[in-house]
C-alpha atoms as a PDB file:
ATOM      1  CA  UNK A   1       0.000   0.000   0.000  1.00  0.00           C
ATOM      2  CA  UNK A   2       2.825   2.401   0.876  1.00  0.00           C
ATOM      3  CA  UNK A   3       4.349   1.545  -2.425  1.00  0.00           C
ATOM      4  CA  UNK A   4       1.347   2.946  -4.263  1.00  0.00           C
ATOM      5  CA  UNK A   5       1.087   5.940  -2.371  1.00  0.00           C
ATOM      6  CA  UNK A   6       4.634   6.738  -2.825  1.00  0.00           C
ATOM      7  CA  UNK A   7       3.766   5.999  -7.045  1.00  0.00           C
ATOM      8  CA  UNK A   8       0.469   7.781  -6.930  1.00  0.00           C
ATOM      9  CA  UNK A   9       2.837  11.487  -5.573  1.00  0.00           C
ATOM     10  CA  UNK A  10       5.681  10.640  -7.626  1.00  0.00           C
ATOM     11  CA  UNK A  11       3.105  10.719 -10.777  1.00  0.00           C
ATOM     12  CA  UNK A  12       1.466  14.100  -9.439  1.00  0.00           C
ATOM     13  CA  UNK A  13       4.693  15.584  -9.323  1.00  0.00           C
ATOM     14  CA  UNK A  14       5.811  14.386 -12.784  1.00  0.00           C
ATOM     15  CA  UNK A  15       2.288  15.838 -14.453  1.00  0.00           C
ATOM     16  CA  UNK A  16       2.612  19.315 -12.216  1.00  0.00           C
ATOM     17  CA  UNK A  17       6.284  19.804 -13.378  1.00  0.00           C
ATOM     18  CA  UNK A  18       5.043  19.139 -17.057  1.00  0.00           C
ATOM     19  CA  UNK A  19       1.945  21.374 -16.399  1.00  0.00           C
ATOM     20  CA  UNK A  20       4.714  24.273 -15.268  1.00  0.00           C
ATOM     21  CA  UNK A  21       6.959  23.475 -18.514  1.00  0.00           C
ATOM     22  CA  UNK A  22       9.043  20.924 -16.990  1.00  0.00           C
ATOM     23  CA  UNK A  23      10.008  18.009 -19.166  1.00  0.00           C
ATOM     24  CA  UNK A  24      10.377  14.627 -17.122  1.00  0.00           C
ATOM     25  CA  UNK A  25      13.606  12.497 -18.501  1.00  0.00           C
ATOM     26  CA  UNK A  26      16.947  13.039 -20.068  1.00  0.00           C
ATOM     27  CA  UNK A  27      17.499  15.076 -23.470  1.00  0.00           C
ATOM     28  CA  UNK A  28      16.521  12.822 -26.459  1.00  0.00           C
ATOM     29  CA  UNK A  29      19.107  12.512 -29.422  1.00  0.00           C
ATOM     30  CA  UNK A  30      17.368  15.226 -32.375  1.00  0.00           C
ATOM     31  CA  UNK A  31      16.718  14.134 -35.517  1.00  0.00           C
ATOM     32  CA  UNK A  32      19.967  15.808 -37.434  1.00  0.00           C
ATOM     33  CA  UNK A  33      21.653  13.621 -35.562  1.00  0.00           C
ATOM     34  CA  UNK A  34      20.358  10.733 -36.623  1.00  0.00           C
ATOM     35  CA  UNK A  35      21.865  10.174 -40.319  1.00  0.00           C
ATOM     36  CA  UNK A  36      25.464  10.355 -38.085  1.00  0.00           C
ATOM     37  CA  UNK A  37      24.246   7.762 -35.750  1.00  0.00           C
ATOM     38  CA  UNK A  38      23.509   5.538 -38.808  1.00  0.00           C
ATOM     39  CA  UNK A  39      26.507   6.207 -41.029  1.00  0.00           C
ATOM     40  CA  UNK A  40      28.583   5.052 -38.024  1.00  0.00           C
ATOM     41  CA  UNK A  41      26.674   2.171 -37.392  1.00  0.00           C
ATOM     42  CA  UNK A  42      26.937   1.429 -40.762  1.00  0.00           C
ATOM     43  CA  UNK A  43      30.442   1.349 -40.820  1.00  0.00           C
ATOM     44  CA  UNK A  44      30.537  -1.249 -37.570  1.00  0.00           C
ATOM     45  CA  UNK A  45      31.753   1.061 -34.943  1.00  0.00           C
ATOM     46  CA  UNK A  46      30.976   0.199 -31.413  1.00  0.00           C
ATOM     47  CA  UNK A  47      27.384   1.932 -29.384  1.00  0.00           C
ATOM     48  CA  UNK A  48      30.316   3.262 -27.181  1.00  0.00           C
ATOM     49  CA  UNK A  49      32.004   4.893 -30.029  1.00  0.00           C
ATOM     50  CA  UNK A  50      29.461   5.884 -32.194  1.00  0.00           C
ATOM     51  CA  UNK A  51      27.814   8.219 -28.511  1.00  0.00           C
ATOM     52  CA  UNK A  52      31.341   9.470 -28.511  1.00  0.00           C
ATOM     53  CA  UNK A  53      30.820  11.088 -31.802  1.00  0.00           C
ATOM     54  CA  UNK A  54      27.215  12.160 -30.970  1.00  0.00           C
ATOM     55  CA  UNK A  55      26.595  15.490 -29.551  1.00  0.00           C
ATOM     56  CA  UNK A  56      23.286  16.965 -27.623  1.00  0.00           C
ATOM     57  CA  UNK A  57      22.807  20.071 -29.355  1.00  0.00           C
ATOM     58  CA  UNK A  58      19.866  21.090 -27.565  1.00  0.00           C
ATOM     59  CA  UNK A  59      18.774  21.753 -23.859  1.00  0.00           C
ATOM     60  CA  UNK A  60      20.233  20.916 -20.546  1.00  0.00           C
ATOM     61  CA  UNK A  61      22.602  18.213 -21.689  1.00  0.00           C
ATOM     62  CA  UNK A  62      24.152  20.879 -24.768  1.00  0.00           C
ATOM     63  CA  UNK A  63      27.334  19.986 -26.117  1.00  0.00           C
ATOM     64  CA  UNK A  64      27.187  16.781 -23.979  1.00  0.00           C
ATOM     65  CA  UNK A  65      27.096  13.001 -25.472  1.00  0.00           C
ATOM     66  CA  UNK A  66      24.193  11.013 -24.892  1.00  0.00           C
ATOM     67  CA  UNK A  67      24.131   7.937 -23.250  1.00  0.00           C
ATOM     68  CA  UNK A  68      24.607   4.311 -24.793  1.00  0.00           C
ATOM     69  CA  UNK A  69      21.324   3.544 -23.975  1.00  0.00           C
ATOM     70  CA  UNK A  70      20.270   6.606 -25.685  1.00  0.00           C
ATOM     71  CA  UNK A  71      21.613   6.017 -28.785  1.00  0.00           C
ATOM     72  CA  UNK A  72      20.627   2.427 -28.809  1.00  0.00           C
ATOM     73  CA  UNK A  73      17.056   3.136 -28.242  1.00  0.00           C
ATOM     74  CA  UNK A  74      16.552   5.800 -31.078  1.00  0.00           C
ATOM     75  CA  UNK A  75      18.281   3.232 -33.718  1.00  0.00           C
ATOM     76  CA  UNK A  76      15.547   0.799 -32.756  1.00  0.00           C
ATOM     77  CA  UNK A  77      12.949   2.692 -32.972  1.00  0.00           C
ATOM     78  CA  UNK A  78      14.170   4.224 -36.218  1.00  0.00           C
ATOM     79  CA  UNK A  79      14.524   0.837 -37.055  1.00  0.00           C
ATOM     80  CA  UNK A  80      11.140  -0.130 -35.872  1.00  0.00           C
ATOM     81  CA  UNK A  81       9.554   3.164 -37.882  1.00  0.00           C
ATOM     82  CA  UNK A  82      11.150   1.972 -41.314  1.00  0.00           C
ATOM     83  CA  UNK A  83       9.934  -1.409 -41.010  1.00  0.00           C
ATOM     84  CA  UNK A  84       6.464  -0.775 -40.135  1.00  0.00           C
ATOM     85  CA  UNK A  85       6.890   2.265 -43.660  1.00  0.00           C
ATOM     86  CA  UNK A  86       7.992  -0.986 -46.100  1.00  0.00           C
ATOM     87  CA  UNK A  87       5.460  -3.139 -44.467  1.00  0.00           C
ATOM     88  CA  UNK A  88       2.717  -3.611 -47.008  1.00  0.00           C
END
């Protein structure tokens, strides 16, 4: 029960922030970087190096790299977005 409670305030807080202009999360990779992200990958380079060569050019996180996890997630759903395109 405490559990719950402790969910049901941590969502209320989430939706006032992003009622006051807050966004909840870390900066997402943009789209201009995305053709970078898949030349890289392209040419076999590791999800370590190809977030090395990846910069945040917008918000909190500018001029920092993203995370692996970061990268790895918007290739898959790129991925995921250009399979369900050439899916007849």
């Amino acid at each position: 029960m405490e559990r719950e409670y402790l969910r049901d305030r941590t969502l209320e807080g989430h939706e006032s922030a992003r009622n006051r202009g807050k966004t909840i999360g870390g900066a997402g990779v943009t789209d201009d970087s995305m053709p970078m992200a898949l030349h890289l990958r392209d040419q076999e380079m590791s999800l370590r190096d190809i977030t090395k060569r990846l910069v945040i050019t917008t918000g909190a996180k500018k001029g920092r790299h993203p995370s692996p996890a970061t990268v790895m997630r918007m290739l898959r759903e790129h991925e995921e977005q250009t399979v369900t395109v050439s899916a007849p």
